[in-house]
Each structure stands twice: as C-alpha cells, then as structure tokens.
N, C-alpha and C. Protein backbone atom coordinates (compact mmCIF):
# COMPACT_ATOMS: atom_id res chain seq x y z
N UNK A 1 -96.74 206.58 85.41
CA UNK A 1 -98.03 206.15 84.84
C UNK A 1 -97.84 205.68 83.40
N UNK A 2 -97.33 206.49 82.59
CA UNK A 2 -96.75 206.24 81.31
C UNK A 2 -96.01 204.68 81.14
N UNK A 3 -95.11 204.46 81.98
CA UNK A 3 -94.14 203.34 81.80
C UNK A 3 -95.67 201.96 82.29
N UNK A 4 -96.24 202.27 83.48
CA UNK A 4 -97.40 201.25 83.72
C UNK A 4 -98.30 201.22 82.67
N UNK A 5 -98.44 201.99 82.09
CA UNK A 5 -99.55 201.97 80.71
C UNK A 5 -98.56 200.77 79.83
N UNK A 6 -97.46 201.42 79.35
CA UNK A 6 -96.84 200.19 78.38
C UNK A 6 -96.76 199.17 78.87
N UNK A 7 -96.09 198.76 80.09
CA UNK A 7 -95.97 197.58 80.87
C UNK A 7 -97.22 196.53 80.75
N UNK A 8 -98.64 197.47 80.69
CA UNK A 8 -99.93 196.76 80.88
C UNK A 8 -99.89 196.35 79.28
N UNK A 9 -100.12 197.35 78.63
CA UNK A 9 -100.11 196.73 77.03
C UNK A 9 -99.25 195.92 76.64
N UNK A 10 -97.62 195.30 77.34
CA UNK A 10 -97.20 194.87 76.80
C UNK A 10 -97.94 193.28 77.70
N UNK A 11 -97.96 193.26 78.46
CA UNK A 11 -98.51 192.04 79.28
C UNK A 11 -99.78 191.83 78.79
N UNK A 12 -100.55 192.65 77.78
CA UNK A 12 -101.80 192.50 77.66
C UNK A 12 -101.47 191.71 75.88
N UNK A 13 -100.43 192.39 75.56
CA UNK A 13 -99.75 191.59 74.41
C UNK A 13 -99.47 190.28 74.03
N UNK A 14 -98.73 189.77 75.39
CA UNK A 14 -98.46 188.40 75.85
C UNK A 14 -99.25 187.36 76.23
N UNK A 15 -100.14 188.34 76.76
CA UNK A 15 -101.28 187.18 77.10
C UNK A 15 -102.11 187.21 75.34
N UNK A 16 -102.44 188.42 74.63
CA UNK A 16 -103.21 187.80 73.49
C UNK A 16 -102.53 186.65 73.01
N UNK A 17 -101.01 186.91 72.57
CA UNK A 17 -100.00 186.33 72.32
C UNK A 17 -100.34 184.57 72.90
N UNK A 18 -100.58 184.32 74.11
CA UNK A 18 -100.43 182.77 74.70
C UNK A 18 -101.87 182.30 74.19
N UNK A 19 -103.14 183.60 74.06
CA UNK A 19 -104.34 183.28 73.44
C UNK A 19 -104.23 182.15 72.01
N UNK A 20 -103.20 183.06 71.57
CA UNK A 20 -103.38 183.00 70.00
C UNK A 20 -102.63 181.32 70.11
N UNK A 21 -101.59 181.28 70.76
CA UNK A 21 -100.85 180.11 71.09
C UNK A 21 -101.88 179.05 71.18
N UNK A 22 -102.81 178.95 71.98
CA UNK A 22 -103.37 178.23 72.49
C UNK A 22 -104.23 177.67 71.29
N UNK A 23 -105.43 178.92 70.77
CA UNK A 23 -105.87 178.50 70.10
C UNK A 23 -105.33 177.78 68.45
N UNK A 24 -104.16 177.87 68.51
CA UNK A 24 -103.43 176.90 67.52
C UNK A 24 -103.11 175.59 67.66
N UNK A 25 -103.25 175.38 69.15
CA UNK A 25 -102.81 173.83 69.53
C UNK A 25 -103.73 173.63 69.97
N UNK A 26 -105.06 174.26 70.04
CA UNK A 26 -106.68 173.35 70.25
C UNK A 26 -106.60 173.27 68.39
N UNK A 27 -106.61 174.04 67.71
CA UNK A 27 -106.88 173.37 65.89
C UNK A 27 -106.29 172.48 65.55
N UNK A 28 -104.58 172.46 66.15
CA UNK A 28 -103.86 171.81 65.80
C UNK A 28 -103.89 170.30 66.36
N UNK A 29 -104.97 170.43 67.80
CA UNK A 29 -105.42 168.94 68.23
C UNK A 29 -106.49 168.31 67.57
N UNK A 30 -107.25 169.56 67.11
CA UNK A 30 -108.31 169.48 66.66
C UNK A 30 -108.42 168.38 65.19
N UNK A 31 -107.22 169.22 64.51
CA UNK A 31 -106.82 168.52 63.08
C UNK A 31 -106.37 167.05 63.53
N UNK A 32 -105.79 166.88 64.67
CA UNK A 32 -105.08 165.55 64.65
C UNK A 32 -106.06 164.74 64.85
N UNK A 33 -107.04 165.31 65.81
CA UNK A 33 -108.00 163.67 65.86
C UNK A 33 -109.48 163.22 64.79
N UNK A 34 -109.55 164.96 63.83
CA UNK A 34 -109.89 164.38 62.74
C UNK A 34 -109.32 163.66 61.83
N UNK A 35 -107.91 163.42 61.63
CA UNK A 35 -106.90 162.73 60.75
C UNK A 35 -107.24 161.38 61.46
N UNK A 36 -106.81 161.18 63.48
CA UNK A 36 -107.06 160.04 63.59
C UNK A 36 -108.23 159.27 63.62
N UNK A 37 -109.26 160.08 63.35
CA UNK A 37 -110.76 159.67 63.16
C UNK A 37 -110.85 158.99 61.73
N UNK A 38 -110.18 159.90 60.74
CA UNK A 38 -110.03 159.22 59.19
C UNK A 38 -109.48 157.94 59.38
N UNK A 39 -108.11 157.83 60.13
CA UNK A 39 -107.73 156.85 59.81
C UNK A 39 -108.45 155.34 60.32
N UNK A 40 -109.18 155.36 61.51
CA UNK A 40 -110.21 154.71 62.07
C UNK A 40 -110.83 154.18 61.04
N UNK A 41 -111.67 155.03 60.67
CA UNK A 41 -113.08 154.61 59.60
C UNK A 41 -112.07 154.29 58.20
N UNK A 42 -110.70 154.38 57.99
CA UNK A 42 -110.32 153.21 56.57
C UNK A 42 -109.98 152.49 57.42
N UNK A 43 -109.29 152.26 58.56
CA UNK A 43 -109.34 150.74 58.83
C UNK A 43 -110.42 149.95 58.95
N UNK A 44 -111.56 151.00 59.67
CA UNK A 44 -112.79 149.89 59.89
C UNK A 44 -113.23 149.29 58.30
N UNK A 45 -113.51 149.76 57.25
CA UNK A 45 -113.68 150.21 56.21
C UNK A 45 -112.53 148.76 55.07
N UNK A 46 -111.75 148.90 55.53
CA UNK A 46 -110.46 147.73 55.29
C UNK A 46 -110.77 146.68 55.82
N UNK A 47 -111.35 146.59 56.80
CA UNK A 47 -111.52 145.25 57.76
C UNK A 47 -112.82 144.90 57.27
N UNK A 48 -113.63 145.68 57.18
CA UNK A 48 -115.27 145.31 56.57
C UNK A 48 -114.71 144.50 54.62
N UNK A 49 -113.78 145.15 53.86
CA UNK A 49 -113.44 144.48 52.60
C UNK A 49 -112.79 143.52 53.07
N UNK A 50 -111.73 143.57 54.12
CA UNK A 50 -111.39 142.39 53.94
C UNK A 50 -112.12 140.54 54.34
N UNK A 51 -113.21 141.09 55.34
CA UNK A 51 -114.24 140.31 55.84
C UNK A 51 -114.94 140.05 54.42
N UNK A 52 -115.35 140.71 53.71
CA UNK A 52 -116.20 140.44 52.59
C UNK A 52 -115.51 139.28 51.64
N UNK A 53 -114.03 139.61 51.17
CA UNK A 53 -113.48 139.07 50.82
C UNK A 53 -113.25 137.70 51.08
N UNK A 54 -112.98 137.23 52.81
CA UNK A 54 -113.14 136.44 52.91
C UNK A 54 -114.32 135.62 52.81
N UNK A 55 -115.35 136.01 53.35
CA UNK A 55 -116.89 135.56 52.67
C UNK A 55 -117.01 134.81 51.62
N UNK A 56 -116.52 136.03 50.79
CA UNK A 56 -116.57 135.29 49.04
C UNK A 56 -115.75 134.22 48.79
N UNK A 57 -114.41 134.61 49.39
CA UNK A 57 -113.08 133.22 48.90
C UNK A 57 -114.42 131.79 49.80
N UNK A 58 -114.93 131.93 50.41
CA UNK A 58 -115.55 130.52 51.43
C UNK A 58 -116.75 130.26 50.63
N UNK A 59 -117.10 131.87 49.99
CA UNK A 59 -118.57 130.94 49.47
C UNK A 59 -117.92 130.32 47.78
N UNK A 60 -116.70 130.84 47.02
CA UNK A 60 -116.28 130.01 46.30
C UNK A 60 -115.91 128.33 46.71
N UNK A 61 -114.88 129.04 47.63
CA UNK A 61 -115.08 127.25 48.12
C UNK A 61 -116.38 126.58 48.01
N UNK A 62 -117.12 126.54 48.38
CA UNK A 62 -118.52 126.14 48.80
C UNK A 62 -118.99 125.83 47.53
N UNK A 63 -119.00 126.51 46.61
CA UNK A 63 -119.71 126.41 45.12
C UNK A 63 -118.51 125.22 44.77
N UNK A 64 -117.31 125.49 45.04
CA UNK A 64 -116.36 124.39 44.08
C UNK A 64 -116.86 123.06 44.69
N UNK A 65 -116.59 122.73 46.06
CA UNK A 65 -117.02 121.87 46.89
C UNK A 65 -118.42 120.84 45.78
N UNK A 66 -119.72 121.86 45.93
CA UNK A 66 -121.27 121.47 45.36
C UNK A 66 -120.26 121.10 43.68
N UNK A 67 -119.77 122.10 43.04
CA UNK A 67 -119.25 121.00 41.75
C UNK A 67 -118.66 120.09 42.06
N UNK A 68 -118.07 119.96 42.52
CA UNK A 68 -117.20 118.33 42.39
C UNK A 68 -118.03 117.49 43.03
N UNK A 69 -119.32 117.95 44.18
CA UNK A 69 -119.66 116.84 44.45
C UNK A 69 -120.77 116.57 43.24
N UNK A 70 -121.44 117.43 42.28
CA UNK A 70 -122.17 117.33 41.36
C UNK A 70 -121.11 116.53 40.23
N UNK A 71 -119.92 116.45 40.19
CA UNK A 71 -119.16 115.67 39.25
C UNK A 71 -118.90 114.10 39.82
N UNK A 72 -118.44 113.98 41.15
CA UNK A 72 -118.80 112.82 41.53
C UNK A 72 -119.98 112.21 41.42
N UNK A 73 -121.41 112.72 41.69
CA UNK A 73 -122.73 112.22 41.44
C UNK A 73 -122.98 111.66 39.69
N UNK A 74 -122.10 112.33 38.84
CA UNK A 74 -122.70 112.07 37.90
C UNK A 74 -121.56 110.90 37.27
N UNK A 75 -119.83 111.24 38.00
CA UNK A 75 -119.54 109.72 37.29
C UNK A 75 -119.78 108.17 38.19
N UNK A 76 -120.56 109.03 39.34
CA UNK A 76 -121.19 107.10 39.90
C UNK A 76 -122.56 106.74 39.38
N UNK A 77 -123.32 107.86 38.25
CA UNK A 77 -124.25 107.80 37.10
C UNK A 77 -123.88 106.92 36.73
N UNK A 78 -122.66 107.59 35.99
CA UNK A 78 -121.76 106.51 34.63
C UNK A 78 -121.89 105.43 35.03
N UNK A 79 -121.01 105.23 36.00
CA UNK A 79 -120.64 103.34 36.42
C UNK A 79 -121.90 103.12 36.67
N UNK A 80 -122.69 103.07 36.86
CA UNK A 80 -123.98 102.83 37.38
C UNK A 80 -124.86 102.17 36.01
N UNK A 81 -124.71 103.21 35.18
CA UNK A 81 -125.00 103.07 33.90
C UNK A 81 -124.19 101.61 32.74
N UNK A 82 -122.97 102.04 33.44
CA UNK A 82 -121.86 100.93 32.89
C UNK A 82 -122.58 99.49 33.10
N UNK A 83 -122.52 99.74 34.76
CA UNK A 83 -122.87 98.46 35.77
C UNK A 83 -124.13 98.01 34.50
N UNK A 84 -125.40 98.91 34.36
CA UNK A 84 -126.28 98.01 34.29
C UNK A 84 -126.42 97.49 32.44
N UNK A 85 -125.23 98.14 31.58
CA UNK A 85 -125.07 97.76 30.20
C UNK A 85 -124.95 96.38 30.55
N UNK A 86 -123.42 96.22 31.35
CA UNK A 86 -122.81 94.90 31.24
C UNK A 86 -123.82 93.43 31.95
N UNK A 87 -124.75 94.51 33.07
CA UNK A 87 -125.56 93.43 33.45
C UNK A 87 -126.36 92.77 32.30
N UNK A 88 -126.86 93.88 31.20
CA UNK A 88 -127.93 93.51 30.48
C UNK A 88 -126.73 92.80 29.20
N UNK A 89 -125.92 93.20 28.68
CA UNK A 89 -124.90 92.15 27.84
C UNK A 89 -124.81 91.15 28.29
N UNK A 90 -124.57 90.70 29.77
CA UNK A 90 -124.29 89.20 30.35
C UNK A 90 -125.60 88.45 30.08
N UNK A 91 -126.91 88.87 30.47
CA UNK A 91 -128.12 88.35 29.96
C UNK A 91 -128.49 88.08 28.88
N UNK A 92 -128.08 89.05 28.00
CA UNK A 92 -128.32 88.79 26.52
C UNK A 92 -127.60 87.11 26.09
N UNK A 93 -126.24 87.36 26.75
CA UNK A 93 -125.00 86.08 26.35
C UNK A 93 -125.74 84.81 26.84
N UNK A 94 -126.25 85.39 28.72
CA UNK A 94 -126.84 84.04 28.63
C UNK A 94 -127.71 83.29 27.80
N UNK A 95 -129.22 84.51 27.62
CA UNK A 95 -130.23 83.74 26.72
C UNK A 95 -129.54 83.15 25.29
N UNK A 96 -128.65 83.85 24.85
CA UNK A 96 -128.03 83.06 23.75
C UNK A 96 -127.46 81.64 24.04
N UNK A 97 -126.99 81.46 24.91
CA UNK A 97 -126.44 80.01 25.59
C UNK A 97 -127.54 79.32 25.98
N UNK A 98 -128.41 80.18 26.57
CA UNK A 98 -129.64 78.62 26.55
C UNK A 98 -130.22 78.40 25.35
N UNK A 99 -130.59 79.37 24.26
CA UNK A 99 -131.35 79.00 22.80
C UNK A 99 -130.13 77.99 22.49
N UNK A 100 -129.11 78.42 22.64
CA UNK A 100 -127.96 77.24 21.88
C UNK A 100 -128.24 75.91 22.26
N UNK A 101 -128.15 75.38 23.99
CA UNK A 101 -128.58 74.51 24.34
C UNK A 101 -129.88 74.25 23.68
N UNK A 102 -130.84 75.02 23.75
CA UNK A 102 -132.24 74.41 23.58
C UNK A 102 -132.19 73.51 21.98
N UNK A 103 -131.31 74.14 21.16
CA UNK A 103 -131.22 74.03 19.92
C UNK A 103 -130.87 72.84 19.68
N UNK A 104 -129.95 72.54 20.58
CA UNK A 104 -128.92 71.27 20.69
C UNK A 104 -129.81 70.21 21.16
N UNK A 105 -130.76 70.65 22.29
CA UNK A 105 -131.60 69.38 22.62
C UNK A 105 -132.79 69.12 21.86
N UNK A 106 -133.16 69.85 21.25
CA UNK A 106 -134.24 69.38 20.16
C UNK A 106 -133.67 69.14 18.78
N UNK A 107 -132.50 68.94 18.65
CA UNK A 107 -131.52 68.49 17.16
C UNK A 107 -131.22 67.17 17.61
N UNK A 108 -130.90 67.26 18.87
CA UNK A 108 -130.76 65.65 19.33
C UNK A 108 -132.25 64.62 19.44
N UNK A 109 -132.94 65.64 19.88
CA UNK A 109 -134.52 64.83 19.86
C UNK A 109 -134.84 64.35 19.13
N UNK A 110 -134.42 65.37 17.41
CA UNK A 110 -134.90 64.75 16.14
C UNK A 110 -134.04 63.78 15.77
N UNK A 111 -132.69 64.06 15.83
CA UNK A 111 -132.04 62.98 16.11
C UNK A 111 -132.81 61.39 16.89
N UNK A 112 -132.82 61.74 17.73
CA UNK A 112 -133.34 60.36 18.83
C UNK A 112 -134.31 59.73 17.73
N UNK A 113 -135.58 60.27 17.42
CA UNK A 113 -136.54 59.94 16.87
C UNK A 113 -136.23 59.53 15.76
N UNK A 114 -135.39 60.27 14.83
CA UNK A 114 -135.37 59.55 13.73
C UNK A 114 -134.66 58.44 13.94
N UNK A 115 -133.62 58.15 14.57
CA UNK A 115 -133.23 57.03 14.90
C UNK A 115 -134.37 55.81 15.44
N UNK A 116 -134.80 56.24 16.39
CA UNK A 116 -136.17 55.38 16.54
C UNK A 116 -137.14 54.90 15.59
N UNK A 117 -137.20 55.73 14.60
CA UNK A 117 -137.93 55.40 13.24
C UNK A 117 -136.97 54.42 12.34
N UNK A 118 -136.14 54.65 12.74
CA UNK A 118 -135.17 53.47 11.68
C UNK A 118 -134.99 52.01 12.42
C-alpha cells in the first residue's frame, strides 16, 4: 500500500509536471502570436506611411506640374505682350512714313503752285 501511495504521488507529480509543461507552451504560444500580431500592425502601419508618402511625392508632382504650367502661361504673356509692343512700334513707323509722304506731297504742291505762279 505504502509503495502504491508513492507510485500515485509520483505519477500525480508527473502529470502536475506535463500540466505545468503545457501551460508554458500555451504562454509561450500565447507570447508568439502577440509578437506576431505586433509585427502585423507595424507593417500595416509602414504600408499606410508608405502610401501617404507616396500621395504626397504625386501631389508634389502635381503642384510642380500647375507651376510650370503657371510659368509657361505667363511667358506666352510676355511674347504676347512683346508681339503686341512690336505691332504697335511697326504702326507708329508706319504713320511716320505716311506724315513723311504727306509732307513730301504738299512741299511739292507748294512747289507746283508756286511754279504755276511764276
């Protein structure tokens, strides 16, 4: 009876023993898939910055894009502006070329006439 008493306590040992086992490799699973849960949410977390990131690099583009086309708009201003100096200089040159003519034909008129008077 004696030797079955120890025998039981020692089997009753072994089994706390595989208890205790056990419940170290449920914590110890336990810990792992909170670690792999962490690591989840920084990747998701990484992928959400790096999405943002890209966002921004496109909406820079986008802003550079609107400047240059706001810099093109303003040097076809210029020429535009250019265009209509030189239009209005060429006009000016002309009316000067016709007063010249005109000048010329009424110098000759007085001309004519006074000749006619003589």
């Amino acid at each position: 009876r004696e030797r079955s008493r120890e025998r039981e306590k020692e089997r009753e040992r072994e089994r706390e023993s595989e208890r205790e086992l056990e419940r170290e490799r449920e914590q110890e699973s336990q810990r792992e898939s909170e670690r792999e849960s962490e690591r989840e949410q920084r990747s998701v977390r990484e992928s959400e910055r790096e999405r943002e990131r890209a966002r921004e690099s496109e909406r820079e583009r986008e802003r550079g894009r609107e400047r240059e086309g706001e810099r093109e708009r303003a040097r076809e201003r210029a020429r535009e502006r250019a265009r209509e100096r030189e239009s209005e200089r060429e006009r000016a040159r002309e009316r000067a070329r016709e007063s010249e003519r005109e000048s010329e034909r009424r110098g000759r008129a007085r001309e004519g006439a006074r000749e006619s008077e003589i």
